[in-house]
C-alpha atoms as a PDB file:
ATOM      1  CA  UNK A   1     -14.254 -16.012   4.629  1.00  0.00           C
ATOM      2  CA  UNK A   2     -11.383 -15.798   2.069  1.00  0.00           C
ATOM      3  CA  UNK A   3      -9.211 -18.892   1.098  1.00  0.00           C
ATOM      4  CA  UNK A   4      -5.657 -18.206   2.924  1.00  0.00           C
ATOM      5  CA  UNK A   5      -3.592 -18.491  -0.127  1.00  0.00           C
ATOM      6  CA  UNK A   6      -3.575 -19.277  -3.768  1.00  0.00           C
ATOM      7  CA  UNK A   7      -0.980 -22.421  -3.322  1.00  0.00           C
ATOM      8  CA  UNK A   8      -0.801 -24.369  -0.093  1.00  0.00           C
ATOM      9  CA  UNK A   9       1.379 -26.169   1.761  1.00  0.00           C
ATOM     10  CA  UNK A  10       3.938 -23.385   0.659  1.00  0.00           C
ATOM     11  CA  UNK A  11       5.078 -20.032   2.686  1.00  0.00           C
ATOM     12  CA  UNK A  12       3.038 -18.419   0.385  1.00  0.00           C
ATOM     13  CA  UNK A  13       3.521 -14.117   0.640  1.00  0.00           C
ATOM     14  CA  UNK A  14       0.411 -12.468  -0.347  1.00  0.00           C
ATOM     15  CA  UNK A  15       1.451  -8.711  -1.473  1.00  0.00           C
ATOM     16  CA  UNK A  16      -0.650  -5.353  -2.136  1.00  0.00           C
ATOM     17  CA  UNK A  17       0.063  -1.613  -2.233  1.00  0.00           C
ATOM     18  CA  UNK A  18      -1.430   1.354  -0.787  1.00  0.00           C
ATOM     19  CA  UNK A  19      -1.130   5.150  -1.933  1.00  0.00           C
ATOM     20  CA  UNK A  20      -0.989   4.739  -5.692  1.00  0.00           C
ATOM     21  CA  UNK A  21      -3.242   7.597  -6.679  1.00  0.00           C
ATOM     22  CA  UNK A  22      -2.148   9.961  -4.304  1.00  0.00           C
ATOM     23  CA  UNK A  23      -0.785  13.864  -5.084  1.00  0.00           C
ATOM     24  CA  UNK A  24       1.654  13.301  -1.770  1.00  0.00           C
ATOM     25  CA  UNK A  25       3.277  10.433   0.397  1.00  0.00           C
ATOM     26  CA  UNK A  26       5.331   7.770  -0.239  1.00  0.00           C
ATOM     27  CA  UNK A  27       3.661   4.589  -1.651  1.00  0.00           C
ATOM     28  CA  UNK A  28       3.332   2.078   0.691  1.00  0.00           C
ATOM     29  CA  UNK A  29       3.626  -2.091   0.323  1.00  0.00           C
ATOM     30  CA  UNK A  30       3.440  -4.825   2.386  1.00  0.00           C
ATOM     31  CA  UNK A  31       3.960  -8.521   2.206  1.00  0.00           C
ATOM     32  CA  UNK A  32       2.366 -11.537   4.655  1.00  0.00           C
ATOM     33  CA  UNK A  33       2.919 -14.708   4.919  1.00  0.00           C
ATOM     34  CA  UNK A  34      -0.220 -16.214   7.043  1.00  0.00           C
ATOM     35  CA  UNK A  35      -0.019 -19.462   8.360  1.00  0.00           C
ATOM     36  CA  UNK A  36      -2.560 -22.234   7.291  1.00  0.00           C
ATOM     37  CA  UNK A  37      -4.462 -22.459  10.410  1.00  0.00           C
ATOM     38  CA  UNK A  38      -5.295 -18.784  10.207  1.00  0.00           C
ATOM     39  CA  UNK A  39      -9.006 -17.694  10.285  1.00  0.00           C
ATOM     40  CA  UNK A  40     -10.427 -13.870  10.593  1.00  0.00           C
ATOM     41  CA  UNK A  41     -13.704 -13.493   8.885  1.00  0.00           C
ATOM     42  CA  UNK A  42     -13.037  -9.594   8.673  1.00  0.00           C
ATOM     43  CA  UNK A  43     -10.566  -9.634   6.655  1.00  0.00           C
ATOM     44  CA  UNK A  44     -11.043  -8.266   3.140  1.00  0.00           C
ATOM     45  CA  UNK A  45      -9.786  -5.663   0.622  1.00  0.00           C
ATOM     46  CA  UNK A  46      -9.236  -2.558   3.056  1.00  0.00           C
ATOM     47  CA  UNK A  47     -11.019  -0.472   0.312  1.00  0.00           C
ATOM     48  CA  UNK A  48     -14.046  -2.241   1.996  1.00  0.00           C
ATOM     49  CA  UNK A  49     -13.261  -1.705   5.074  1.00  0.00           C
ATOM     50  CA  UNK A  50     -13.886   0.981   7.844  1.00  0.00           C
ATOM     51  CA  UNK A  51     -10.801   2.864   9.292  1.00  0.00           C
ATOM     52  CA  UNK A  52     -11.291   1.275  12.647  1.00  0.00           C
ATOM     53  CA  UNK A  53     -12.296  -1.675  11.553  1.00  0.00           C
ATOM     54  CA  UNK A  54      -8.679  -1.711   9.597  1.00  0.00           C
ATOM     55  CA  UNK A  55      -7.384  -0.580  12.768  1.00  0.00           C
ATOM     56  CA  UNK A  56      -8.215  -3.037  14.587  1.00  0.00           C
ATOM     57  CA  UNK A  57      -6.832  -6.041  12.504  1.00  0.00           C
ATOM     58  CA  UNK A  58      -3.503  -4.437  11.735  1.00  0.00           C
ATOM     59  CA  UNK A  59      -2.399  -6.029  15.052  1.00  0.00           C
ATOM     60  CA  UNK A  60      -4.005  -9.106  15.214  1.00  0.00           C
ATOM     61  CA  UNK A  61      -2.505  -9.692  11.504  1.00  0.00           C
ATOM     62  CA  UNK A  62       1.178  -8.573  12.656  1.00  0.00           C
ATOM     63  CA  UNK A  63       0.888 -10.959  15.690  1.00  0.00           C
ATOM     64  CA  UNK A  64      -0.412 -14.065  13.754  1.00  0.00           C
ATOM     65  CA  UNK A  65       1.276 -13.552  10.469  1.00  0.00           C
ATOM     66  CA  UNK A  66       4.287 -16.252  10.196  1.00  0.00           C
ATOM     67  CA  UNK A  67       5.943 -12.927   8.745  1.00  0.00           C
ATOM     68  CA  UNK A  68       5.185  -9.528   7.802  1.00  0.00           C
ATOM     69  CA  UNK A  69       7.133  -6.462   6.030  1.00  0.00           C
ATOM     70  CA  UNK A  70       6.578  -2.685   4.727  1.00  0.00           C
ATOM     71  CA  UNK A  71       8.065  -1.805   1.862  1.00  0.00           C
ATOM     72  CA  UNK A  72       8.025   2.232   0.952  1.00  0.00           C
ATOM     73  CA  UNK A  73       8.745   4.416  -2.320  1.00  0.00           C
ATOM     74  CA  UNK A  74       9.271   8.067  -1.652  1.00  0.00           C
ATOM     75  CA  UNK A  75       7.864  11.088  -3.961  1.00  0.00           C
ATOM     76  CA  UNK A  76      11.020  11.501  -5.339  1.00  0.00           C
ATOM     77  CA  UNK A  77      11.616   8.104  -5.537  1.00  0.00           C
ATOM     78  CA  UNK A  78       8.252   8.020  -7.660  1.00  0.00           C
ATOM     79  CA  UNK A  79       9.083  11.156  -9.882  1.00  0.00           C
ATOM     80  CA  UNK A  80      12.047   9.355 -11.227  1.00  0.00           C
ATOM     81  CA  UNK A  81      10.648   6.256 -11.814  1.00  0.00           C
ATOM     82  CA  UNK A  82       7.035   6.730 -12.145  1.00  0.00           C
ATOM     83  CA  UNK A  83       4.685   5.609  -9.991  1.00  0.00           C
ATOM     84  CA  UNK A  84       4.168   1.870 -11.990  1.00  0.00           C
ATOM     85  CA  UNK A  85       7.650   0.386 -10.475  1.00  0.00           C
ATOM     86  CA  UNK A  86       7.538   2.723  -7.660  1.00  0.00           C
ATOM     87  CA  UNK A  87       4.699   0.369  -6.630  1.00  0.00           C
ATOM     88  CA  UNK A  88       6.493  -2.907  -7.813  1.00  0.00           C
ATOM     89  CA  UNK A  89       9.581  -1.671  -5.846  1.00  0.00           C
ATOM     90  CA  UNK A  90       8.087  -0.923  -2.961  1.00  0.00           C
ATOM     91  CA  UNK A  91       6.404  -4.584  -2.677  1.00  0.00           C
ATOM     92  CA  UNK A  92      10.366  -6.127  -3.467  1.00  0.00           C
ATOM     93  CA  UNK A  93      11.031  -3.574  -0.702  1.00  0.00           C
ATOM     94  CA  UNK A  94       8.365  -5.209   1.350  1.00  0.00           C
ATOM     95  CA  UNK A  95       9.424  -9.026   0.632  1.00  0.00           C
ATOM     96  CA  UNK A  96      12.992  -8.063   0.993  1.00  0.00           C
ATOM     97  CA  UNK A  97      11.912  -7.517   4.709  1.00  0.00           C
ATOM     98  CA  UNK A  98      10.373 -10.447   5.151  1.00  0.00           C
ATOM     99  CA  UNK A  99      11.642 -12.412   8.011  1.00  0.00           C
ATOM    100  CA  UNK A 100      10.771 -15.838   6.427  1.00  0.00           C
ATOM    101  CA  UNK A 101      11.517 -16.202   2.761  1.00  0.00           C
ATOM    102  CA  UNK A 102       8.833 -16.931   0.780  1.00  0.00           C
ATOM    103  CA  UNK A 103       8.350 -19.704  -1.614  1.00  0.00           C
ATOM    104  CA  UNK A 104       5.857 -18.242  -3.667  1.00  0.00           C
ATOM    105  CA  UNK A 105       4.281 -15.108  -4.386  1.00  0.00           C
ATOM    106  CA  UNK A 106       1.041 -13.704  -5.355  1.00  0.00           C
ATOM    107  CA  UNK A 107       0.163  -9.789  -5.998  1.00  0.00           C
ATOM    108  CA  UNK A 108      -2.818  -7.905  -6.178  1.00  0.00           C
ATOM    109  CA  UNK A 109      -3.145  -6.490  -9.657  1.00  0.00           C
ATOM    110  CA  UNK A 110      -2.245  -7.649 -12.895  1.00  0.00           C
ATOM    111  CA  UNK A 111       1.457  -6.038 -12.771  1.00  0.00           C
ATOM    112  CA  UNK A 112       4.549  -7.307 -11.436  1.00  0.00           C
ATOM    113  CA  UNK A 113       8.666  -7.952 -12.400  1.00  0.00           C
ATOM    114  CA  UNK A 114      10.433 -11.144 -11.253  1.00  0.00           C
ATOM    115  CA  UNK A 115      11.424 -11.315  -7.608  1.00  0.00           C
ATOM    116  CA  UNK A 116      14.598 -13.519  -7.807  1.00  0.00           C
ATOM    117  CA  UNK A 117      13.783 -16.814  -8.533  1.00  0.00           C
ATOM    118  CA  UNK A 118      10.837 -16.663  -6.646  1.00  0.00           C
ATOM    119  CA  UNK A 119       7.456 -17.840  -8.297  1.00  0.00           C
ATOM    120  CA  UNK A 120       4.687 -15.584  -8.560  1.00  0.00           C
ATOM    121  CA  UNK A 121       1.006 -14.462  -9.985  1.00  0.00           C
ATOM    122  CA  UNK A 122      -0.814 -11.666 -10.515  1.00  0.00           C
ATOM    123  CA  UNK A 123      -4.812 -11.601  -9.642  1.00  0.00           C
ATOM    124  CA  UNK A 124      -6.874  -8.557 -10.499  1.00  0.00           C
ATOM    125  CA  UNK A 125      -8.885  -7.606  -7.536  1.00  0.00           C
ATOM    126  CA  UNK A 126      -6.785 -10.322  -5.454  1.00  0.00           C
ATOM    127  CA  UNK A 127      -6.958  -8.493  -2.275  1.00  0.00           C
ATOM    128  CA  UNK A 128     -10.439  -9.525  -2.617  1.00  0.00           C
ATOM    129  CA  UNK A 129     -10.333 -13.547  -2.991  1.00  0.00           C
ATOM    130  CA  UNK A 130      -6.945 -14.493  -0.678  1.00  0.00           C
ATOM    131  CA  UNK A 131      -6.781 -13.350   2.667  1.00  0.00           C
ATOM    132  CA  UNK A 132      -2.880 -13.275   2.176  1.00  0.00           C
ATOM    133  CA  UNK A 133      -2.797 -10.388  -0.068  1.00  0.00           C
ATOM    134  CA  UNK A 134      -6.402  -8.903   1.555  1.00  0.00           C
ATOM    135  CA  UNK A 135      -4.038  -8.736   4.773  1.00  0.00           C
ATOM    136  CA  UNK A 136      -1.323  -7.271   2.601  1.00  0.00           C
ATOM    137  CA  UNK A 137      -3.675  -4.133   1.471  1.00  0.00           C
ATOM    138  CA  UNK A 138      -4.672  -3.754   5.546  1.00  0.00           C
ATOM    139  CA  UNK A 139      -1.129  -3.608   6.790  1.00  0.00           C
ATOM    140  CA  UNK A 140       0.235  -1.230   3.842  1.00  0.00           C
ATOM    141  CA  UNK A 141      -2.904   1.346   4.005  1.00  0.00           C
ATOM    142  CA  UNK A 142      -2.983   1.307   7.981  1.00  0.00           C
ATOM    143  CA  UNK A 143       0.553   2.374   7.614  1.00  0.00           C
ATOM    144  CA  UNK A 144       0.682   4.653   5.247  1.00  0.00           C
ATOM    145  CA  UNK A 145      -2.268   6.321   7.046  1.00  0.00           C
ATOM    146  CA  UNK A 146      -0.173   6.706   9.942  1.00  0.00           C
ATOM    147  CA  UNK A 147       2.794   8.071   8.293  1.00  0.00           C
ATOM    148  CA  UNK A 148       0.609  10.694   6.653  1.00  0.00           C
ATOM    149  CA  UNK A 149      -1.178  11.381   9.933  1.00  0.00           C
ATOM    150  CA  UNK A 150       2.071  12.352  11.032  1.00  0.00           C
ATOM    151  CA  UNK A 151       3.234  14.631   8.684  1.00  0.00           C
ATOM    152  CA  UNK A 152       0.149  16.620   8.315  1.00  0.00           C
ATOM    153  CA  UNK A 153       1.707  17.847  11.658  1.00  0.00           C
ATOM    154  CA  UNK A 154       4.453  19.411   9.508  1.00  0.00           C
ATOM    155  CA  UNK A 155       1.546  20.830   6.605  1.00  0.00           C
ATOM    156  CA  UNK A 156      -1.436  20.836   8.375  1.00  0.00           C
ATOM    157  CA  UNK A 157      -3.087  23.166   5.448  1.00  0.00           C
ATOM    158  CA  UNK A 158      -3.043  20.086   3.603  1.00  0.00           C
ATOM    159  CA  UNK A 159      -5.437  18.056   5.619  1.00  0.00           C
ATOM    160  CA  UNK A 160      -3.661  15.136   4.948  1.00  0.00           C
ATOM    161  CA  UNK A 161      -4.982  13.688   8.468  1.00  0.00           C
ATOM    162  CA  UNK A 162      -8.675  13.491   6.429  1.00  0.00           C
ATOM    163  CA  UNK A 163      -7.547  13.027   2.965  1.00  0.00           C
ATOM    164  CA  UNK A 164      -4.345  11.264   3.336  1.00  0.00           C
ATOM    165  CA  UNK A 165      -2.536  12.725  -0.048  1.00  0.00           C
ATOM    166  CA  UNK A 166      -5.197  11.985  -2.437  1.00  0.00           C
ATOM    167  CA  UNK A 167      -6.406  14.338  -4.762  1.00  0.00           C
ATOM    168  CA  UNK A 168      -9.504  16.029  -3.003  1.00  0.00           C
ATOM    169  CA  UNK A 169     -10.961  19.344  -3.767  1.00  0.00           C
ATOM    170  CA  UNK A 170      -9.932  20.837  -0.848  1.00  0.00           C
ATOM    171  CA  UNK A 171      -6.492  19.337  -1.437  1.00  0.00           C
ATOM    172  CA  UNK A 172      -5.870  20.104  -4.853  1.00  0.00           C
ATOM    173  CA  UNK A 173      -6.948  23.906  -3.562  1.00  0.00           C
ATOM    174  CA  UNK A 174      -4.301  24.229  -0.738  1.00  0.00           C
ATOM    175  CA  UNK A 175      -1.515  23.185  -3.301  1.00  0.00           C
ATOM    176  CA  UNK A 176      -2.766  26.423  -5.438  1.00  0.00           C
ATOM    177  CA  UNK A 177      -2.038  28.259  -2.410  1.00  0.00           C
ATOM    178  CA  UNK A 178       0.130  27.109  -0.762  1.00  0.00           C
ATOM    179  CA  UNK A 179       2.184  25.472  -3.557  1.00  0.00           C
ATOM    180  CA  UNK A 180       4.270  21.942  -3.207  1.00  0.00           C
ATOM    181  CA  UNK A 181       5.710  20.422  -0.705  1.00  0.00           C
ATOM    182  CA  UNK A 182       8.455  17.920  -0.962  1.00  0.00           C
ATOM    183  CA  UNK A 183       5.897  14.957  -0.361  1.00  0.00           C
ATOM    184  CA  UNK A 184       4.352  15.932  -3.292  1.00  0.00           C
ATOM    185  CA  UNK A 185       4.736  13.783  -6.543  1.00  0.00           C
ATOM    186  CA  UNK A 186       6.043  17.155  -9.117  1.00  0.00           C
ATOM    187  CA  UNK A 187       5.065  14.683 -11.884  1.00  0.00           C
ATOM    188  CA  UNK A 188       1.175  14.270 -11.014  1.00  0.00           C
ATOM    189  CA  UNK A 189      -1.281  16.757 -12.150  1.00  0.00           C
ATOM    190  CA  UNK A 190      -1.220  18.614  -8.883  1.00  0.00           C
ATOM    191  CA  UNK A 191      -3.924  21.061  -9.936  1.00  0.00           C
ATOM    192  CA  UNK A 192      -6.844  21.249 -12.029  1.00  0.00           C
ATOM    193  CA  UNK A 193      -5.034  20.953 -15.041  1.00  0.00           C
ATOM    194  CA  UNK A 194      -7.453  24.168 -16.611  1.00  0.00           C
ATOM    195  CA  UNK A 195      -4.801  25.872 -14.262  1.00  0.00           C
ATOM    196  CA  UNK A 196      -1.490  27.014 -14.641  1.00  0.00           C
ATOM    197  CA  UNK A 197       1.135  24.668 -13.066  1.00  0.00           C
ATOM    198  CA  UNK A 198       3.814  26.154 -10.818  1.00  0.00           C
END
């Protein structure tokens, strides 16, 4: 079972994002603040987890979390900034949501820019040694699953339902037919780069 937090005694927010290597979608972010007495032994980096098994803790983390926020960059949002701070600016987005203000921060990944005044600390692969952030990664890939389930509704040739915007074979195909939509990042190899580029 992962240790809740890095620091204790502290409304410690434990942040991760989801979406980063993706052709299409927003990037997604969340922050959680767990409380002490909290105890799940399925919760993990969501990379290791099933869909339903993600699924299923998405609630029981937004019911028992002390506080919990999405943050989201869009594509454009991520063509003008690249993708780097999109990801950083959609976890401020996240903790600017938060309902309880944190008094310390940690982030999966070894990249991050001052939040206010705000201690933090980065930890490579961190969504796999605090529950905190693990819960994080849960929250911000169950919803950025959903929001991509729903608009493959609006470009089903996509399949974004199965592949949820990252770069798959079949994917990278049905932009060479199709062409971009406005989900897509313009500034990410859409294509195999052997061919031309819109």
């Amino acid at each position: 079972m992962l240790p809740i937090c890095f620091t204790s005694g502290i409304n410690e927010a434990g942040t991760d994002e989801a979406g980063r290597g993706c052709l299409a979608g927003p990037v997604f972010a969340a922050a959680v603040i767990l409380p002490e007495d909290f105890s799940n032994e399925y919760i993990n980096d969501s990379k290791k987890l099933t869909e339903r098994r993600r699924e299923l803790l998405r609630p029981i983390i937004e019911e028992q979390a002390l506080a919990w926020a999405v943050g989201i960059v869009n594509a454009q949002e991520i063509d003008k900034i690249n993708i780097l701070n999109a990801s950083i600016l959609a976890m401020h987005r996240a903790l600017d949501a938060l309902k309880v203000r944190p008094g310390a921060i940690i982030v999966d990944g070894n990249r991050f820019k001052p939040y206010g005044d705000i201690p933090y600390q980065t930890f490579v692969k961190g969504d796999g040694r605090f529950a905190n952030i693990a819960a994080a990664s849960i929250l911000a890939k169950t919803h950025r699953d959903e929001f991509m389930r729903k608009i493959h509704e609006e470009y089903p040739m996509y399949h974004w339902n199965e592949n949820k915007g990252y770069p798959t074979k079949a994917h990278r195909e049905a932009i060479e037919k199709y062409g971009p939509t406005p989900y897509h990042r313009m500034t990410f190899t859409l294509i195999d780069p052997q061919l031309k580029l819109f």
